[in-house]
PDB file of N, CA and C in Angstrom:
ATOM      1  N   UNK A   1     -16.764  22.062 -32.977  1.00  0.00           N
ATOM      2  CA  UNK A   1     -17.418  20.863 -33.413  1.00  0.00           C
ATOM      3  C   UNK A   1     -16.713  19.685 -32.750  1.00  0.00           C
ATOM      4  N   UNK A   2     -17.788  18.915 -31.931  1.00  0.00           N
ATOM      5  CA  UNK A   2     -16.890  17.595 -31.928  1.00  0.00           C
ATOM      6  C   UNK A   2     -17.250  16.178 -32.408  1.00  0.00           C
ATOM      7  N   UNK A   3     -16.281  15.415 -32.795  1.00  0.00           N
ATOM      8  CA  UNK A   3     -16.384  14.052 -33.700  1.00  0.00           C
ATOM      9  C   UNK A   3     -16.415  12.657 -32.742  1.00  0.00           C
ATOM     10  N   UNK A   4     -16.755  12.071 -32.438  1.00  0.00           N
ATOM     11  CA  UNK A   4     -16.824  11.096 -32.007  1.00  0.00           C
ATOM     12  C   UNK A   4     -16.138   9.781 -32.882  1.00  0.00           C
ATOM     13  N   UNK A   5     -15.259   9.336 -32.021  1.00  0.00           N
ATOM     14  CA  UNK A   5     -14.128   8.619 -32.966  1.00  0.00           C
ATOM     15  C   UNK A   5     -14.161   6.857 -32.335  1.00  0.00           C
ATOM     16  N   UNK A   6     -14.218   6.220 -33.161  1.00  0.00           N
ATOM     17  CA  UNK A   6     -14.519   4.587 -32.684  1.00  0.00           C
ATOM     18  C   UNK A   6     -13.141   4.218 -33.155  1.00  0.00           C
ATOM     19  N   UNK A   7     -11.908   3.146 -32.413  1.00  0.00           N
ATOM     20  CA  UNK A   7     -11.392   2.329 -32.461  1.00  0.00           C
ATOM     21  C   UNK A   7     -10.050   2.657 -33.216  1.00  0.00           C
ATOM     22  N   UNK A   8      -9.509   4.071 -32.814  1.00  0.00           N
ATOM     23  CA  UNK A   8      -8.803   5.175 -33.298  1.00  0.00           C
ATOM     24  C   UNK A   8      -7.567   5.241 -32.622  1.00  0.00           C
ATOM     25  N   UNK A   9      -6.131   4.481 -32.799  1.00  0.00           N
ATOM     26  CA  UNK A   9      -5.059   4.928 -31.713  1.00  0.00           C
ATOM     27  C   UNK A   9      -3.913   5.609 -32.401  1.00  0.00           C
ATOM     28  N   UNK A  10      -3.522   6.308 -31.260  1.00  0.00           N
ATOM     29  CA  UNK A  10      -2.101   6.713 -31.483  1.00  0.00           C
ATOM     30  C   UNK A  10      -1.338   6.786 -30.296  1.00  0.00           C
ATOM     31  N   UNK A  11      -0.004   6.993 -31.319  1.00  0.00           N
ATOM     32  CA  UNK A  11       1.684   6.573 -30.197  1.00  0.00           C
ATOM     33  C   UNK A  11       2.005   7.886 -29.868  1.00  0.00           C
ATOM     34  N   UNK A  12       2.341   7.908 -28.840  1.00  0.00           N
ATOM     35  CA  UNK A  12       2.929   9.650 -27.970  1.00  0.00           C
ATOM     36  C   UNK A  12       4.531   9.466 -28.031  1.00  0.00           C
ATOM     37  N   UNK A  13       5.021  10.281 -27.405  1.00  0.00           N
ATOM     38  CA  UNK A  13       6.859  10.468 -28.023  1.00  0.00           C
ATOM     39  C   UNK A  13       7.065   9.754 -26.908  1.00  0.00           C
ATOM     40  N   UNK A  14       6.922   9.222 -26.467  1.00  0.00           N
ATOM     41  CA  UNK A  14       7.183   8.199 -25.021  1.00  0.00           C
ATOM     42  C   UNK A  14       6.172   6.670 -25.859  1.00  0.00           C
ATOM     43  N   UNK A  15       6.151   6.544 -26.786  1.00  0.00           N
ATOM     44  CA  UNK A  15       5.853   5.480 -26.930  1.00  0.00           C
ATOM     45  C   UNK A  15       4.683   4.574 -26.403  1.00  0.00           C
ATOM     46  N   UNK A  16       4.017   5.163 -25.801  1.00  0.00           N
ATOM     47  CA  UNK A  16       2.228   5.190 -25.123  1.00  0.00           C
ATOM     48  C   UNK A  16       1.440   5.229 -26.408  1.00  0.00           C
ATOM     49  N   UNK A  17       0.737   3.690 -26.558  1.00  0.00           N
ATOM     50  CA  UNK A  17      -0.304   3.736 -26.890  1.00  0.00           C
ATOM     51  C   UNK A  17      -2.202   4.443 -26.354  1.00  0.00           C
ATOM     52  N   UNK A  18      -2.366   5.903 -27.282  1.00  0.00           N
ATOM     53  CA  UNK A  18      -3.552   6.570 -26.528  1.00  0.00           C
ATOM     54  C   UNK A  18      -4.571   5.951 -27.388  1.00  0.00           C
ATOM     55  N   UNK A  19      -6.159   5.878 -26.765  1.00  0.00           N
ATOM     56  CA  UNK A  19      -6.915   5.701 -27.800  1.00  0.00           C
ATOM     57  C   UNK A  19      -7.855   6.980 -27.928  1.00  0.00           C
ATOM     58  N   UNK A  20      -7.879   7.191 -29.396  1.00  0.00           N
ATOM     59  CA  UNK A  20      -8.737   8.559 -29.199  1.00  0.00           C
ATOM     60  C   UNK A  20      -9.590   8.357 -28.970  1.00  0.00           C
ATOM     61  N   UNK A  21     -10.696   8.695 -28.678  1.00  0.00           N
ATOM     62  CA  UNK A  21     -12.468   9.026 -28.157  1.00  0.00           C
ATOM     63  C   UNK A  21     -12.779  10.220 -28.893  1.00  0.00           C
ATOM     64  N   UNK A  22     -12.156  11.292 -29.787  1.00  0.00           N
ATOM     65  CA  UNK A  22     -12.937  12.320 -29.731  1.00  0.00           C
ATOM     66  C   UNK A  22     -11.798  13.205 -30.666  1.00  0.00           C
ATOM     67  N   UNK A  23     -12.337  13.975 -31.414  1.00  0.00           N
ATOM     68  CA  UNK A  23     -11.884  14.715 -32.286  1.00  0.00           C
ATOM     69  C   UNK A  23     -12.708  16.230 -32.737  1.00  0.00           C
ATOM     70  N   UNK A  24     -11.899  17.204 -31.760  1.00  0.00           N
ATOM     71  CA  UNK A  24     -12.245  18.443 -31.777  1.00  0.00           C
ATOM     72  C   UNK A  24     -11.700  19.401 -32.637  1.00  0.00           C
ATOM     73  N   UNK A  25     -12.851  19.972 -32.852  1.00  0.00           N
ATOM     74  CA  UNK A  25     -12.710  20.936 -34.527  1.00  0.00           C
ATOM     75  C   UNK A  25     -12.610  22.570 -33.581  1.00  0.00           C
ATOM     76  N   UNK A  26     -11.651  23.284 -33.328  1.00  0.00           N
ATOM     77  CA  UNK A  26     -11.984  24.963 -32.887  1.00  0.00           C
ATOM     78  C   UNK A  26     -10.507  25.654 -33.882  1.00  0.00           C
ATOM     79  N   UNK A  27     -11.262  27.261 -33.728  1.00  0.00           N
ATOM     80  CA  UNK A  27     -10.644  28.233 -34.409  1.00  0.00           C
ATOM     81  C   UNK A  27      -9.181  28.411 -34.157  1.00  0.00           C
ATOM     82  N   UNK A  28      -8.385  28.611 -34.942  1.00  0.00           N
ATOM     83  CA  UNK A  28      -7.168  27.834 -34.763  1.00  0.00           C
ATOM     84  C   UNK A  28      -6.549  29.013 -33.350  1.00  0.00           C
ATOM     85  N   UNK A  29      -5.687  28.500 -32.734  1.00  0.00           N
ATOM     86  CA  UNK A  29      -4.779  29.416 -31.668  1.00  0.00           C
ATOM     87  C   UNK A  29      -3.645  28.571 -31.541  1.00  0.00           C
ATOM     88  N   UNK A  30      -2.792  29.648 -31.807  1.00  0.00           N
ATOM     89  CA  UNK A  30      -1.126  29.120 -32.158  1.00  0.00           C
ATOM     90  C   UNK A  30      -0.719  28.720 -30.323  1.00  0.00           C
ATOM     91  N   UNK A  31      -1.091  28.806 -29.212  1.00  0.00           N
ATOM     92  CA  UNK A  31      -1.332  28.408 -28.021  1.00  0.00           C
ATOM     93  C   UNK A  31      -1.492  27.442 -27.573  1.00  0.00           C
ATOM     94  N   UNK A  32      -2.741  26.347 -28.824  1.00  0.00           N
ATOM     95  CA  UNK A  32      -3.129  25.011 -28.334  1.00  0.00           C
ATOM     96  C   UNK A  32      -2.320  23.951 -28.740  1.00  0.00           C
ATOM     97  N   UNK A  33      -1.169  23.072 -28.206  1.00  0.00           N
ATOM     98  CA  UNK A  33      -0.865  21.874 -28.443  1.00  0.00           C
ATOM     99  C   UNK A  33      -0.912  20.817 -27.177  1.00  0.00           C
ATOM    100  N   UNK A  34      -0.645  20.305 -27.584  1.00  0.00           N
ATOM    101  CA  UNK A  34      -0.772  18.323 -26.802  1.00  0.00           C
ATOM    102  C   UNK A  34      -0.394  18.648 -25.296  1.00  0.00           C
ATOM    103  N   UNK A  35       0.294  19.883 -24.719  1.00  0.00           N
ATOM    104  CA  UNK A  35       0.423  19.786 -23.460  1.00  0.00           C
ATOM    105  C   UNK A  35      -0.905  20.731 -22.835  1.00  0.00           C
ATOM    106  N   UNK A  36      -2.334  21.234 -23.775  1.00  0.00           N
ATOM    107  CA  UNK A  36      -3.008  21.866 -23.124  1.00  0.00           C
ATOM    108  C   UNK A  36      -4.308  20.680 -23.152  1.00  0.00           C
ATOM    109  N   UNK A  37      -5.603  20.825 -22.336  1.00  0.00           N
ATOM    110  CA  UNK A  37      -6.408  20.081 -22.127  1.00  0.00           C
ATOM    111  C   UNK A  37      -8.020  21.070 -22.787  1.00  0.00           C
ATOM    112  N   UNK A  38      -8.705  19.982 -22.750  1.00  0.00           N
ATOM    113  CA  UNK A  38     -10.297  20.763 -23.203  1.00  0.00           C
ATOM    114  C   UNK A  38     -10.959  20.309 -21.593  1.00  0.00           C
ATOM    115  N   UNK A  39     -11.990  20.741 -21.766  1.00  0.00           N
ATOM    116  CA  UNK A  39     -13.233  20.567 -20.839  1.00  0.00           C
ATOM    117  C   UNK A  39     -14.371  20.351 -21.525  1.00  0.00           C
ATOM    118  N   UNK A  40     -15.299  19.321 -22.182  1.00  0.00           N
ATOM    119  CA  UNK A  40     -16.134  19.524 -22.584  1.00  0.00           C
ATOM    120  C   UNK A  40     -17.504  18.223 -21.714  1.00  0.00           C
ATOM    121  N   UNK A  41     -18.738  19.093 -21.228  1.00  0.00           N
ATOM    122  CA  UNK A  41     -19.773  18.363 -20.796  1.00  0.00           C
ATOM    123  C   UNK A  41     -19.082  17.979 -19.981  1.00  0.00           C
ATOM    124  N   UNK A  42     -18.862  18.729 -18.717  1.00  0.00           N
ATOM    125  CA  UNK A  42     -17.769  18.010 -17.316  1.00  0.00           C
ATOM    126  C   UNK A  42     -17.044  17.371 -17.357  1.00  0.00           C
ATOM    127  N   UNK A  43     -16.221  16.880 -18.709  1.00  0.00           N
ATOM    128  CA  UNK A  43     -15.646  15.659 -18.807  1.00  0.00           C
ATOM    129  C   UNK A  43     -14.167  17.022 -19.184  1.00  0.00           C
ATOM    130  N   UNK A  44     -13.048  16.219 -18.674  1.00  0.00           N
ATOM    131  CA  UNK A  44     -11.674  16.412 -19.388  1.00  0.00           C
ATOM    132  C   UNK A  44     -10.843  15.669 -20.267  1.00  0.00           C
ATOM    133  N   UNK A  45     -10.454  16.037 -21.719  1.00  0.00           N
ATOM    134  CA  UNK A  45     -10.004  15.563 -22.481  1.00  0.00           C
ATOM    135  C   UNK A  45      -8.505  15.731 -22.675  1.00  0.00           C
ATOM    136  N   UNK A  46      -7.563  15.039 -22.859  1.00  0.00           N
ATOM    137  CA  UNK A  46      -6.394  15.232 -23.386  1.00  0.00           C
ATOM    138  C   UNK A  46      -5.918  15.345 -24.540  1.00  0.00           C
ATOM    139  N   UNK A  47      -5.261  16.205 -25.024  1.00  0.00           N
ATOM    140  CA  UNK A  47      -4.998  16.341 -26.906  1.00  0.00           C
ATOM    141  C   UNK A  47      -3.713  15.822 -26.611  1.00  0.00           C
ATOM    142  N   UNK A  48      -3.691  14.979 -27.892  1.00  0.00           N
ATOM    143  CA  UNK A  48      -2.609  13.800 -28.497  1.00  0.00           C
ATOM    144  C   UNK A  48      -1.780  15.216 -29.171  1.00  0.00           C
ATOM    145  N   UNK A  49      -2.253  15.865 -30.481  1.00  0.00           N
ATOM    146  CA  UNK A  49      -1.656  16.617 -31.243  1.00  0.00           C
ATOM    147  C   UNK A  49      -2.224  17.429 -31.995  1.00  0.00           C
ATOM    148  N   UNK A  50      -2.123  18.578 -32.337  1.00  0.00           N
ATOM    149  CA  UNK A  50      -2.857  19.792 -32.574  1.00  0.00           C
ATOM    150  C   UNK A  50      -2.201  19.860 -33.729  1.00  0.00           C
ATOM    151  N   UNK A  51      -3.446  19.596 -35.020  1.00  0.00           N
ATOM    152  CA  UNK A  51      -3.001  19.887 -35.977  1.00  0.00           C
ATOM    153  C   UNK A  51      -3.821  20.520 -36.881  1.00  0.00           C
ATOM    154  N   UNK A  52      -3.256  21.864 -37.733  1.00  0.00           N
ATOM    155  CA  UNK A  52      -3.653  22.680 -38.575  1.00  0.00           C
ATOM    156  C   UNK A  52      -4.775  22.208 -39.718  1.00  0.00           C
ATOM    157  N   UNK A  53      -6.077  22.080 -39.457  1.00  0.00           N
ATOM    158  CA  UNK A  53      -6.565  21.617 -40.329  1.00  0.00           C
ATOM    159  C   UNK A  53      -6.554  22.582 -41.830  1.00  0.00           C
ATOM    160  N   UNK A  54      -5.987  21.539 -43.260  1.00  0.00           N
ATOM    161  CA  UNK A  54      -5.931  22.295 -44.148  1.00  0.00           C
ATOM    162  C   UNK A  54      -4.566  23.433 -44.425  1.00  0.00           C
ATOM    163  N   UNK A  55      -3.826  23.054 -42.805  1.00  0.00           N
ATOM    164  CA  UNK A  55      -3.032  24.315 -43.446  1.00  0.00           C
ATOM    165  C   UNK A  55      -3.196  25.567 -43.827  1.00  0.00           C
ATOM    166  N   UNK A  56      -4.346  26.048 -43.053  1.00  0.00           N
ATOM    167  CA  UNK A  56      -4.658  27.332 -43.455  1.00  0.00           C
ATOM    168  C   UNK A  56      -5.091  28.561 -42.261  1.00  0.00           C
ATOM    169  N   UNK A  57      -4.612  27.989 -41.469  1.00  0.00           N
ATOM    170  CA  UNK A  57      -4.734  28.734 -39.977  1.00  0.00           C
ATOM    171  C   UNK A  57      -6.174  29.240 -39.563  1.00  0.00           C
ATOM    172  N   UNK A  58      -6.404  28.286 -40.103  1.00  0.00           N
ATOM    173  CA  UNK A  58      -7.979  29.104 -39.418  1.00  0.00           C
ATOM    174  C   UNK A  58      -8.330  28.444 -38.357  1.00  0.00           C
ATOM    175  N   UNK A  59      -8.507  26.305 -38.561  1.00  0.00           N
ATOM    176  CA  UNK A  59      -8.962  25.556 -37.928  1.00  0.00           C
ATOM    177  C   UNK A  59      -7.873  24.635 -37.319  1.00  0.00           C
ATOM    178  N   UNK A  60      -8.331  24.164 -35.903  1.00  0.00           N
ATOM    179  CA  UNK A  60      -7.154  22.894 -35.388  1.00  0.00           C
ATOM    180  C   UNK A  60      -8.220  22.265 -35.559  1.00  0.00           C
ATOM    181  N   UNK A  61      -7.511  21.310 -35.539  1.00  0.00           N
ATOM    182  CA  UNK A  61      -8.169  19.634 -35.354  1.00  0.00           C
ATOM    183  C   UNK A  61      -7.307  19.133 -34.312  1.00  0.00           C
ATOM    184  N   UNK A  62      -8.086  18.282 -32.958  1.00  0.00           N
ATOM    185  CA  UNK A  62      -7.372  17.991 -32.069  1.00  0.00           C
ATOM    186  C   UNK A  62      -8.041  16.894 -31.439  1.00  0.00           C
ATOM    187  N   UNK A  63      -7.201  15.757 -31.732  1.00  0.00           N
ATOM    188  CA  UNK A  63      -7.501  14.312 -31.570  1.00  0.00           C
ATOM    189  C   UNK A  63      -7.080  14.423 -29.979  1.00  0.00           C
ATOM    190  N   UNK A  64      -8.517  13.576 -29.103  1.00  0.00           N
ATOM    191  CA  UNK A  64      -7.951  13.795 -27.820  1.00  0.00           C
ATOM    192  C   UNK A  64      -8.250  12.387 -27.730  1.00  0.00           C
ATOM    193  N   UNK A  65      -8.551  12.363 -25.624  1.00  0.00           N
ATOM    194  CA  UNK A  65      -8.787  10.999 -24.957  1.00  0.00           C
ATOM    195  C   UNK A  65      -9.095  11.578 -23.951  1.00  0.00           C
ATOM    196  N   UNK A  66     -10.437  11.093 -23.325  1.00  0.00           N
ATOM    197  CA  UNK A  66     -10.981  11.573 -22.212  1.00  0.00           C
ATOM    198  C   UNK A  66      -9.563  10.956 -20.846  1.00  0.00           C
ATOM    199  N   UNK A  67      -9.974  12.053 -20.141  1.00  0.00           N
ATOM    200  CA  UNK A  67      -9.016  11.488 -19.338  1.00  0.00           C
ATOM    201  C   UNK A  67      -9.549  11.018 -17.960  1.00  0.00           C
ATOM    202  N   UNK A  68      -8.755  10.362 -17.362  1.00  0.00           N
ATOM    203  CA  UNK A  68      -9.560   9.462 -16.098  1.00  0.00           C
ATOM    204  C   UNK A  68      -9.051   7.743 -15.946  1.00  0.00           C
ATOM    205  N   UNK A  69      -9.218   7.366 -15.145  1.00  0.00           N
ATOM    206  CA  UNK A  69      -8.785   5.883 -14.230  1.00  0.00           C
ATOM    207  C   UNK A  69      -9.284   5.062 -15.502  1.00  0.00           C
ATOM    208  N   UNK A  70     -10.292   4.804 -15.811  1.00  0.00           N
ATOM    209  CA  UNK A  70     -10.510   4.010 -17.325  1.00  0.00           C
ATOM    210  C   UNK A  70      -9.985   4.181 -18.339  1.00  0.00           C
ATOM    211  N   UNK A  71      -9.151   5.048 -18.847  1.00  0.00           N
ATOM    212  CA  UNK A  71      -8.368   5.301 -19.850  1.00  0.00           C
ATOM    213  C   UNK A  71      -6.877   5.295 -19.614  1.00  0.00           C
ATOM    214  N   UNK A  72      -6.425   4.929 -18.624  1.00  0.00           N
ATOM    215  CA  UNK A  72      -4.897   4.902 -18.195  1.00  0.00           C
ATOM    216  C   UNK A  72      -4.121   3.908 -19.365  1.00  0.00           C
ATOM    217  N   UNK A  73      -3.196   4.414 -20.017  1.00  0.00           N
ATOM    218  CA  UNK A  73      -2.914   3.792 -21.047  1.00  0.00           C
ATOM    219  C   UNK A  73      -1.693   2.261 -20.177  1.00  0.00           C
ATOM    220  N   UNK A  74      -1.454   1.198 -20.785  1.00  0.00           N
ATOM    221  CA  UNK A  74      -0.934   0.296 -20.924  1.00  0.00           C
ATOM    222  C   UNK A  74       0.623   0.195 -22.085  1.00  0.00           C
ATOM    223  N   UNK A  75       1.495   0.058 -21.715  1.00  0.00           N
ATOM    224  CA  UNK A  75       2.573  -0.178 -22.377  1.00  0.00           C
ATOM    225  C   UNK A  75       3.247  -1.230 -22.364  1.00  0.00           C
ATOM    226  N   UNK A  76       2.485  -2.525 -23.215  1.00  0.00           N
ATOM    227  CA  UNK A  76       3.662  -3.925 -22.800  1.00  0.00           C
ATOM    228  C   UNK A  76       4.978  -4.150 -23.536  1.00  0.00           C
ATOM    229  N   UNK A  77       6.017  -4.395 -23.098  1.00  0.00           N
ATOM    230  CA  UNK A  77       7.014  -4.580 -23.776  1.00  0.00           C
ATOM    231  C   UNK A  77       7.666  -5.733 -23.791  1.00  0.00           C
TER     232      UNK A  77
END
């Protein structure tokens, strides 16, 4: 399942503001975290963080960000 997410950010361990776009629902696999990618509708997404929906190993939930030249994140300090 995927969610379509409006005006949604988060901070990466490097301190990068990402903005999500998209929030993917699949069957859980102890395999998928933040350093693996989706493919969905030709597009490539990046997962922020793979997390156990519910705690019950069935489902991840995985807040991404399409990836590409328009989404290059910004860090002002």
């Amino acid at each position: 399942m995927v969610e379509t997410v409006d005006g949604k950010t988060m901070f990466d361990g490097s301190n990068i503001e990402r903005v999500i776009t998209n929030n993917f629902y699949i069957r859980y696999d102890q395999t998928v975290n933040s350093e693996t990618w989706i493919q969905f509708k030709n597009k490539n997404y990046n997962i922020v963080v793979s997390q156990d929906f519910e705690e019950r190993n069935e489902i991840l939930k995985l807040p991404a960000y399409e990836r590409g030249l328009s989404n290059n994140p910004v860090n002002f300090s």
